[in-house]
Protein backbone atom coordinates (compact mmCIF):
# COMPACT_ATOMS: atom_id res chain seq x y z
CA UNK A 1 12.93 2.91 -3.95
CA UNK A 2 14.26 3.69 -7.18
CA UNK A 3 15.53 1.94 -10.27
CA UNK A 4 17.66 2.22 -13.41
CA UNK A 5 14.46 2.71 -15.46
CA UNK A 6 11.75 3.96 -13.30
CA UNK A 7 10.48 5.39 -9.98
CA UNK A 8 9.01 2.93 -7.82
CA UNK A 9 6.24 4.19 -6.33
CA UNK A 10 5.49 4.06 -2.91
CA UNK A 11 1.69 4.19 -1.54
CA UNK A 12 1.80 4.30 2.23
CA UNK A 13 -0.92 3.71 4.42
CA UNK A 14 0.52 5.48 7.24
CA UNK A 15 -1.29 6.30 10.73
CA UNK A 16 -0.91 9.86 11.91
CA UNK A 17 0.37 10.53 15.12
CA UNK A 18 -1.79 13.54 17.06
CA UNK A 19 0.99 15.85 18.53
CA UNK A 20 -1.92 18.04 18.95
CA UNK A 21 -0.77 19.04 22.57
CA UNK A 22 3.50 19.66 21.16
CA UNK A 23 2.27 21.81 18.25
CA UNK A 24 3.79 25.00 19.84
CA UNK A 25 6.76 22.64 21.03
CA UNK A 26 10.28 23.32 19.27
CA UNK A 27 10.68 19.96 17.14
CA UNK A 28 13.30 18.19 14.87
CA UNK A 29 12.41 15.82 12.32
CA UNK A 30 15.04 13.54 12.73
CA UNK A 31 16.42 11.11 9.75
CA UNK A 32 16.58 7.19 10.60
CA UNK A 33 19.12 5.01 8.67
CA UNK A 34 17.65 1.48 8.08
CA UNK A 35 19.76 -1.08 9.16
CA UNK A 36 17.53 -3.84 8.50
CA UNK A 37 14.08 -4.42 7.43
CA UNK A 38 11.62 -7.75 7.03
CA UNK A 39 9.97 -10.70 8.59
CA UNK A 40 11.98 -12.89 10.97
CA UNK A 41 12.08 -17.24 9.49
CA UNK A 42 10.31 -19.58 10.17
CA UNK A 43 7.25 -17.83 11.38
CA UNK A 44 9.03 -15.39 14.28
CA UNK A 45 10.63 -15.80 17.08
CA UNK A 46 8.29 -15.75 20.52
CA UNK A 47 10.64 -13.96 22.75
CA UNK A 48 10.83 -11.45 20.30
CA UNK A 49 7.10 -10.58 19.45
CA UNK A 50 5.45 -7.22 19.75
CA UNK A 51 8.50 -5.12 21.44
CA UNK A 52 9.85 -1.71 20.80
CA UNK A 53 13.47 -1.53 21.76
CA UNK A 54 16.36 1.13 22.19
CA UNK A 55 19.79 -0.14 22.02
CA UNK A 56 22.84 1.99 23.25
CA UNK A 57 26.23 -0.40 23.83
CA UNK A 58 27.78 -3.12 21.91
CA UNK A 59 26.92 -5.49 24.36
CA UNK A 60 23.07 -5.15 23.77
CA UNK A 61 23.33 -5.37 20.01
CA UNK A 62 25.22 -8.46 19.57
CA UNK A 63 22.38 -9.76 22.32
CA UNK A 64 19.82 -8.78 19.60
CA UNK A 65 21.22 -10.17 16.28
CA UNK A 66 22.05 -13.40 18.23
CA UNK A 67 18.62 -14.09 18.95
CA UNK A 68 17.10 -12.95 15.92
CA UNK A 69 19.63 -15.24 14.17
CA UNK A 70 18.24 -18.21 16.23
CA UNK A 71 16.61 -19.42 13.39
CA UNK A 72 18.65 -18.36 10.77
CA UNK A 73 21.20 -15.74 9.60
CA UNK A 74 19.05 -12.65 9.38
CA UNK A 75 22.18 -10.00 10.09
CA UNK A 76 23.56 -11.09 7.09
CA UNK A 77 20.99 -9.07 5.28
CA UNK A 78 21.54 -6.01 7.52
CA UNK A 79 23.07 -2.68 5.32
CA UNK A 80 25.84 -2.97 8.99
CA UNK A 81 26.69 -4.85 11.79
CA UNK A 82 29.30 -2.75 13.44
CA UNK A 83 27.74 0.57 14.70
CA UNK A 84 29.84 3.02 16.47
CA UNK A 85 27.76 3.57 19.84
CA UNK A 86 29.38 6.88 20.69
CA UNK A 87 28.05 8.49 17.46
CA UNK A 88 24.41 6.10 16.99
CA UNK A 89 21.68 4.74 19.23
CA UNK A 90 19.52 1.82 17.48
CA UNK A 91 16.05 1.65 17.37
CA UNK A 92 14.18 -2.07 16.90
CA UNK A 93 10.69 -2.50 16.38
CA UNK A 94 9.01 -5.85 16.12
CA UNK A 95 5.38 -6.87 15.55
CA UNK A 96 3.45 -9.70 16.55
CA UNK A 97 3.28 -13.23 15.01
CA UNK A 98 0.78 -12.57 12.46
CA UNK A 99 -1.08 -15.92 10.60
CA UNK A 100 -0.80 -14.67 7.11
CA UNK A 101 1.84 -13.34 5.15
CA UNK A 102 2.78 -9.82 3.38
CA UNK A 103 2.56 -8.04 6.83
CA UNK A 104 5.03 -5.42 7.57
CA UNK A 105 5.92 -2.96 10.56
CA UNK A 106 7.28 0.27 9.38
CA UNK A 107 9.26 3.19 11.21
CA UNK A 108 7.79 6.63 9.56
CA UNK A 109 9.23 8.97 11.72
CA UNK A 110 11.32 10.11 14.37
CA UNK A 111 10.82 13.51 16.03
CA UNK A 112 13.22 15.33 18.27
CA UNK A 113 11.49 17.68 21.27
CA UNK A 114 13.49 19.05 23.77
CA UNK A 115 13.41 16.53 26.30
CA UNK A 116 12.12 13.38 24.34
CA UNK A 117 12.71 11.58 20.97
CA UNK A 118 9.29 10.02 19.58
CA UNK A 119 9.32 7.36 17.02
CA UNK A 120 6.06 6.27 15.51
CA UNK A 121 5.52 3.57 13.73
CA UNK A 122 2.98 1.26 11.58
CA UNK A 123 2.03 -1.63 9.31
CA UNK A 124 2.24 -0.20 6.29
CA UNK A 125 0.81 -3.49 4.75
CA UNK A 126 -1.22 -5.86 6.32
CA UNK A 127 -1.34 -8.69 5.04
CA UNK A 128 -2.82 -10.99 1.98
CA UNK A 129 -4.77 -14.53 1.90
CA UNK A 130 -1.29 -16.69 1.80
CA UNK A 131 -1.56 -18.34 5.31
CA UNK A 132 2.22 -18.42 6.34
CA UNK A 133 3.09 -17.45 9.55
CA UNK A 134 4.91 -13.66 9.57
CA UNK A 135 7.06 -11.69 11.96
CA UNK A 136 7.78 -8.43 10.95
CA UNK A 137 10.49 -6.16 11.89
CA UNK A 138 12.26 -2.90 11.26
CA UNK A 139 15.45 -1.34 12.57
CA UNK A 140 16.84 1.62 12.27
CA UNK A 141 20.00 3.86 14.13
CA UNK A 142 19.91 7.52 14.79
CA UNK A 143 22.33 9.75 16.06
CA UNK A 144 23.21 9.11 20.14
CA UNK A 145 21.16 10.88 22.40
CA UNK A 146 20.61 11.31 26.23
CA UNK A 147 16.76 12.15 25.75
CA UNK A 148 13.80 9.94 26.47
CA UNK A 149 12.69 7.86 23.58
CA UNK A 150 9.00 7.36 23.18
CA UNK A 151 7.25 4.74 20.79
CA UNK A 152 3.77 6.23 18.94
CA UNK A 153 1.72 3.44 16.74
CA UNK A 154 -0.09 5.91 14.81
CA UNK A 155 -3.64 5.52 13.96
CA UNK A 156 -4.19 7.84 10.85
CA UNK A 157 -3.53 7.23 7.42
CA UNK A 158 -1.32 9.12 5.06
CA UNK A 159 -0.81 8.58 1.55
CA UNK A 160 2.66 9.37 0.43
CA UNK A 161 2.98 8.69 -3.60
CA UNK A 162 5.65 9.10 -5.89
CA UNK A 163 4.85 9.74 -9.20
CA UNK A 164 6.74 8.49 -12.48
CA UNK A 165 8.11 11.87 -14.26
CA UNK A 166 7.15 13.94 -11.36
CA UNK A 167 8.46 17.15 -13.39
CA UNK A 168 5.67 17.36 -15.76
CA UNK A 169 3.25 18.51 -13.13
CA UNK A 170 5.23 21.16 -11.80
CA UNK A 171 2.39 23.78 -12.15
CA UNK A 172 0.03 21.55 -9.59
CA UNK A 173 -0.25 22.65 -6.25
CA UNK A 174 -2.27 19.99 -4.63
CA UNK A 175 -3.78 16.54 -5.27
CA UNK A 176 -7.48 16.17 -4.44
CA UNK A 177 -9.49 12.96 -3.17
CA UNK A 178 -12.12 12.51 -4.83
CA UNK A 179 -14.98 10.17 -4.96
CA UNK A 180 -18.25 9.18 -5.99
CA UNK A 181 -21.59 10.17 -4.14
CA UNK A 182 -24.76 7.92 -5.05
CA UNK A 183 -25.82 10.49 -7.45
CA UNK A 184 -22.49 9.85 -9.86
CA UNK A 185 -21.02 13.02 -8.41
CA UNK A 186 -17.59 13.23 -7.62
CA UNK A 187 -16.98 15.06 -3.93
CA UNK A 188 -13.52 16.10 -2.53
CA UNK A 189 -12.65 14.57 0.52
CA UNK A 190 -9.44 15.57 0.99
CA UNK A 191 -6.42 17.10 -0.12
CA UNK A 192 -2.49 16.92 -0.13
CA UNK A 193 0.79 18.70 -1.55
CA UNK A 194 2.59 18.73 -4.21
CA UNK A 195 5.74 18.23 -4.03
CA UNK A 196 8.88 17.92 -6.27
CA UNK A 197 8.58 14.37 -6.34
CA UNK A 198 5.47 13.19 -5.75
CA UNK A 199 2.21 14.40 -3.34
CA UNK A 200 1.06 13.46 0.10
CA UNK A 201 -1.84 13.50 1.88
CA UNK A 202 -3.70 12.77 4.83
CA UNK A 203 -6.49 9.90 4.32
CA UNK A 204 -9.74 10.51 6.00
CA UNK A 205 -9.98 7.80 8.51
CA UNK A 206 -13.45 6.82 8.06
CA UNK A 207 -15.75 7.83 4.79
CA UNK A 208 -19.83 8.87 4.71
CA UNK A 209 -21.81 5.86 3.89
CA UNK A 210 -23.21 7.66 0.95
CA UNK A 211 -20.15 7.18 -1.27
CA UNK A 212 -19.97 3.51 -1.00
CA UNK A 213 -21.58 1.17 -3.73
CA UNK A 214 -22.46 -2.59 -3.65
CA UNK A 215 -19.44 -4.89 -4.55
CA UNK A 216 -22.30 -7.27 -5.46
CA UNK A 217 -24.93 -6.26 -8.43
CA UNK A 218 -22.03 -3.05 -9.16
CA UNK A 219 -20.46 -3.39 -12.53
CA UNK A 220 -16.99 -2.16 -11.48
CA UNK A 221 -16.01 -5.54 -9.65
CA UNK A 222 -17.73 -8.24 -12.44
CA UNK A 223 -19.36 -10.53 -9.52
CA UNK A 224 -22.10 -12.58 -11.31
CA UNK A 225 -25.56 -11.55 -9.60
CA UNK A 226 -26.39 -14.84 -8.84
CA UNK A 227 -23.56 -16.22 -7.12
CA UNK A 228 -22.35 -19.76 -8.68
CA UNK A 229 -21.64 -22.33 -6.23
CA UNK A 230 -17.62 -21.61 -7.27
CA UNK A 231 -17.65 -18.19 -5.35
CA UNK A 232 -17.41 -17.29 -1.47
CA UNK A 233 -17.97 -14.03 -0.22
CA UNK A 234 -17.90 -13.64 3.54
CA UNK A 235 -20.14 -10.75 3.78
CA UNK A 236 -22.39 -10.18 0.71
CA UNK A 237 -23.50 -7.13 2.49
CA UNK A 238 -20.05 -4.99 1.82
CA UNK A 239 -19.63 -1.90 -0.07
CA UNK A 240 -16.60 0.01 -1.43
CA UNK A 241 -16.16 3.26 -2.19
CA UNK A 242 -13.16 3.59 -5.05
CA UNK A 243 -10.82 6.41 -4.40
CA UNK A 244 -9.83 8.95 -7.62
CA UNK A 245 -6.92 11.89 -7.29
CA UNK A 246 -6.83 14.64 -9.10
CA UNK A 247 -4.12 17.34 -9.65
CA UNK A 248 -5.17 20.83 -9.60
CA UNK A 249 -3.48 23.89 -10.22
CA UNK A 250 -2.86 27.65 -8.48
CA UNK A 251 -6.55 28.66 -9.75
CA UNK A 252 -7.71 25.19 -9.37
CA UNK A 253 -8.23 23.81 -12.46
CA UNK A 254 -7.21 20.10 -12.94
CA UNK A 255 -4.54 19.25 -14.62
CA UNK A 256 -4.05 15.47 -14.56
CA UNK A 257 -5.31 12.61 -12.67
CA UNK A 258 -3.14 10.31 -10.63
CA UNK A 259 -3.54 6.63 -10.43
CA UNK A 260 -1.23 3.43 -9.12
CA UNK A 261 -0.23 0.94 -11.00
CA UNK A 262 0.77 -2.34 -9.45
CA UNK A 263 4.69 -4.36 -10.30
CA UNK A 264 3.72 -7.64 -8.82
CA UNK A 265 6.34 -10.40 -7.93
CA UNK A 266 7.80 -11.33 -11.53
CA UNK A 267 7.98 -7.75 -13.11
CA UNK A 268 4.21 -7.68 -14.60
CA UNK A 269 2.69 -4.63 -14.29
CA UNK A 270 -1.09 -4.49 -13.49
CA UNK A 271 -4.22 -2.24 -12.92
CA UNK A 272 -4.59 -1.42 -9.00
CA UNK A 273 -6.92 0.78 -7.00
CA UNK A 274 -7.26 2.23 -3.96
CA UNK A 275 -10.41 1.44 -2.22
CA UNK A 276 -12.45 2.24 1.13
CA UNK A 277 -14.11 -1.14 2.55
CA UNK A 278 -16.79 -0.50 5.36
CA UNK A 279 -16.43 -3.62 7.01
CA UNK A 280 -13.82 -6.70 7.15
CA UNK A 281 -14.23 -9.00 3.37
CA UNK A 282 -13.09 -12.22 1.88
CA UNK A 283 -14.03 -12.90 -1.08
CA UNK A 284 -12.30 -16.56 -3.24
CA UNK A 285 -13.34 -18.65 -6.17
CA UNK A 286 -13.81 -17.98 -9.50
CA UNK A 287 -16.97 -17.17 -12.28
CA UNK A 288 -16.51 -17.82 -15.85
CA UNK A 289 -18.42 -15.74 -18.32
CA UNK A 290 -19.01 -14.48 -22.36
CA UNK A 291 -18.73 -11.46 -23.72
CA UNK A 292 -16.97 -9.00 -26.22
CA UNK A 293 -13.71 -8.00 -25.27
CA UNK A 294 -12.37 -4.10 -25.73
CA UNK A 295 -8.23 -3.51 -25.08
CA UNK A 296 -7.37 -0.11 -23.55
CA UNK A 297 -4.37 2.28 -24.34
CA UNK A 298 -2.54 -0.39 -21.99
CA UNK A 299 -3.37 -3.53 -22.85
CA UNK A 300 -3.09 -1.77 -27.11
CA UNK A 301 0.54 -1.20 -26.51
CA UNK A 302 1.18 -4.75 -25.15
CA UNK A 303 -0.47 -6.00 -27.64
CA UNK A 304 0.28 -3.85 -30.52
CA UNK A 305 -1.33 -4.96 -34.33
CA UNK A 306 -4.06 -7.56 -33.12
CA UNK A 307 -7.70 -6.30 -33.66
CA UNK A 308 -9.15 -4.12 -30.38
CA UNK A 309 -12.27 -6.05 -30.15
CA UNK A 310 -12.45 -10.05 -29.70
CA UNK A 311 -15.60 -11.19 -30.16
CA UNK A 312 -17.11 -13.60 -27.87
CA UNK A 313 -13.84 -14.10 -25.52
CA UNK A 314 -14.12 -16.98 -22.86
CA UNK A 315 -12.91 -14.92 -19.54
CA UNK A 316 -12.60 -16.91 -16.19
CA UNK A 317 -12.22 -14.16 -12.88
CA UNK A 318 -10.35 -15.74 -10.21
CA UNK A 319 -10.62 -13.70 -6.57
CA UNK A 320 -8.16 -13.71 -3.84
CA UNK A 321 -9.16 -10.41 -1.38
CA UNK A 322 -8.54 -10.70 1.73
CA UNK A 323 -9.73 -7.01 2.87
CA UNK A 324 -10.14 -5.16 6.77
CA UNK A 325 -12.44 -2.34 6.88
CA UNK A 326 -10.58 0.41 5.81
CA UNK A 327 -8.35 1.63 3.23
CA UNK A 328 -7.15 -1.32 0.75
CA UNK A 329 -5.53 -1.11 -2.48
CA UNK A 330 -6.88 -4.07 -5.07
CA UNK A 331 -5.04 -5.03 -7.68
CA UNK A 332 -6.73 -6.79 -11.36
CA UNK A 333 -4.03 -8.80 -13.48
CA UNK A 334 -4.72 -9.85 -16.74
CA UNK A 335 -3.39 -12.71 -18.71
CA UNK A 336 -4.54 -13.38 -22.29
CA UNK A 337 -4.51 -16.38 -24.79
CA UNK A 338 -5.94 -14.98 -27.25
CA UNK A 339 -5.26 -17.87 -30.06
CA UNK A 340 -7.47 -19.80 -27.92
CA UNK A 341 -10.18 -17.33 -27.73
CA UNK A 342 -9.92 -16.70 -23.83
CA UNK A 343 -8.54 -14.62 -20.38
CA UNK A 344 -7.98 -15.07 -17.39
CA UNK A 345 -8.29 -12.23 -14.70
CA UNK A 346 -7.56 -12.05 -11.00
CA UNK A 347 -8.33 -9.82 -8.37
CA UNK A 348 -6.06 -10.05 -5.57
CA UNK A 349 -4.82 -7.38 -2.48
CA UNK A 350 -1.87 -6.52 -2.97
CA UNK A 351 0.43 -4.53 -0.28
CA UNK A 352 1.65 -1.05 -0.72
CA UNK A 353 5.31 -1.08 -1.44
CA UNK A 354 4.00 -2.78 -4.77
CA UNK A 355 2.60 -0.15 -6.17
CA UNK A 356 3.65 2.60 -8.83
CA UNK A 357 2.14 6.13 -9.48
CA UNK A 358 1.38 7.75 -12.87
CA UNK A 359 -0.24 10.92 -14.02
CA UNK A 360 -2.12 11.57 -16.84
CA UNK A 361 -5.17 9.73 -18.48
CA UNK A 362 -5.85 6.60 -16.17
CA UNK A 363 -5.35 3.14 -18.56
CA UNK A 364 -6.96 0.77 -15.92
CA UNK A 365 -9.82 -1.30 -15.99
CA UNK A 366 -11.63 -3.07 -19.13
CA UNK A 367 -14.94 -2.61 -20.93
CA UNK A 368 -16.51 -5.67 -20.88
CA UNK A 369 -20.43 -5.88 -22.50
């Protein structure tokens, strides 16, 4: 999605679909046109949970937007309601009734074979701590066709990232995953392309225990040691690993690091990272804390002429993660009132379409003594 001022970034957590056994198989990647995308009112509609649907006559698709208007007029969002069957086929996927919000189900691809049409799909996000009832649905048309269609949920991950001023990096060739071993070394654990816009990449599905750290007693999520009776953390036990990509060149030299930012509901723009959880995590309350303050590049051009150090600044850490085992992206706003000497931070997940992509020197996180 793009607007007047800047790329917005797109961080996918997309499963892969094995075609292992159609690799020698003449294939099409085939273009869907969204017709509508989002979550149904009012919490769903049972009839219409979990389904995968193909839709080739009038008839059928004034069936569909009926009953998905049942609760409200959801086709008036839709980019058309008159399709021209002899030309398009429509494609409707719907997920289940899911207890909290900021789910969505996502179409990826559609790939022509000679005698089939396969469509996989996926949650892209999954999810946050708001506890309101979600159905989410996506629908798309392609162009008519006697074939076979075939649903895939895929089960990999991919990373597909645009990146703000893609042109600068036109000499990089691939972007690297890196992270950090338990002796501060950074490994490569996988690697995408580069491409004109942006770089993709295939996410390792699970991640060597060695490159996770404690989210308790680890300085790079400020949990007090000794937990105050205002936090809750369902499994003290959990450990993160915190990804890091890096842009290389021909000979392989790097060239810039890439890092997401995230725009969050009213325009704000704040520090996000991608992370590897190895198990299932909530983690609410707050802790309130002392300490000298330090402004990065980011926060110094927001707040441009006041000193970069505050002395003794009050900050209170709110925490709202609501994390599966897995890849995650946490995001860390910031929100200052600095006449009265204090901060207020919160750590939150956020979902992937929020999220914008940068290169050059990474401006996230604080340094907090």
């Amino acid at each position: 999605m793009k607007t007047k001022t800047v790329i917005f970034a797109t961080f996918l957590l997309i499963a892969a679909g094995s075609f292992a056994s159609c690799q020698k198989e003449q294939k099409e990647r085939i273009t869907p046109v969204t017709i509508g995308k989002g979550v149904l009112p009012n919490g769903g509609i049972e009839s219409l949970a979990k389904q995968n649907i193909t839709i080739t006559t009038k008839a059928a698709w004034d069936n569909l937007m009926a009953t998905m208007n049942a609760n409200g007029n959801v086709s008036a969002d839709f980019s058309e309601t008159e399709i021209d069957f002899n030309t398009w086929q429509v494609i409707a996927v719907f997920d289940e009734i899911h207890a909290n919000g900021e789910w969505t189900i996502d179409i990826t691809e559609v790939t022509g074979y000679a005698d089939k049409i396969v469509v996989s799909y996926t949650n892209l996000a999954t999810g946050n701590a708001n506890l309101v009832p979600t159905q989410p649905y996506h629908i798309v048309k392609i162009p008519a066709s006697t074939k076979h269609i075939t649903f895939e949920a895929e089960d990999g991950l991919y990373l597909y990232a645009e990146v703000e001023n893609a042109s600068k990096y036109s000499n990089i060739v691939e972007v690297k995953l890196m992270m950090c071993d338990d002796n501060g070394k950074q490994i490569e654990l996988a690697s995408g392309e580069w491409k004109s816009d942006g770089f993709t990449m295939a996410l390792p599905k699970t991640v060597n225990p060695k490159y996770f750290h404690p989210l308790i007693n680890n300085n790079w999520l400020p949990i007090i040691t000794n937990m105050p009776p205002t936090m809750s953390i369902s499994n003290r036990n959990v450990k993160v690993g915190d990804a890091n990509f890096w842009g290389v060149d021909r000979d392989g030299n790097v060239v810039t690091h890439f890092f997401p930012l995230e725009v969050d509901k009213d325009g704000n723009i704040n520090d996000a990272f991608c992370v590897y959880v190895n198990s299932d995590v909530t983690i609410s309350g707050y802790t309130e804390r002392e300490g000298t303050f330090t402004f990065t590049k980011h926060d110094k051009e927001r707040f441009s002429g006041i000193d970069l150090v505050l002395p003794w600044l009050k900050i209170t850490t709110i925490y709202s993660i609501m994390s599966k085992k897995g890849w995650n992206v946490w995001c860390l706003s910031r929100f200052y009132y600095l006449e009265q000497g204090r901060s207020t931070e919160k750590w939150t997940t956020t979902p992937a379409g929020n999220l914008k992509w940068y290169g050059g020197e990474d401006l996230r996180g604080l340094n907090i003594n």
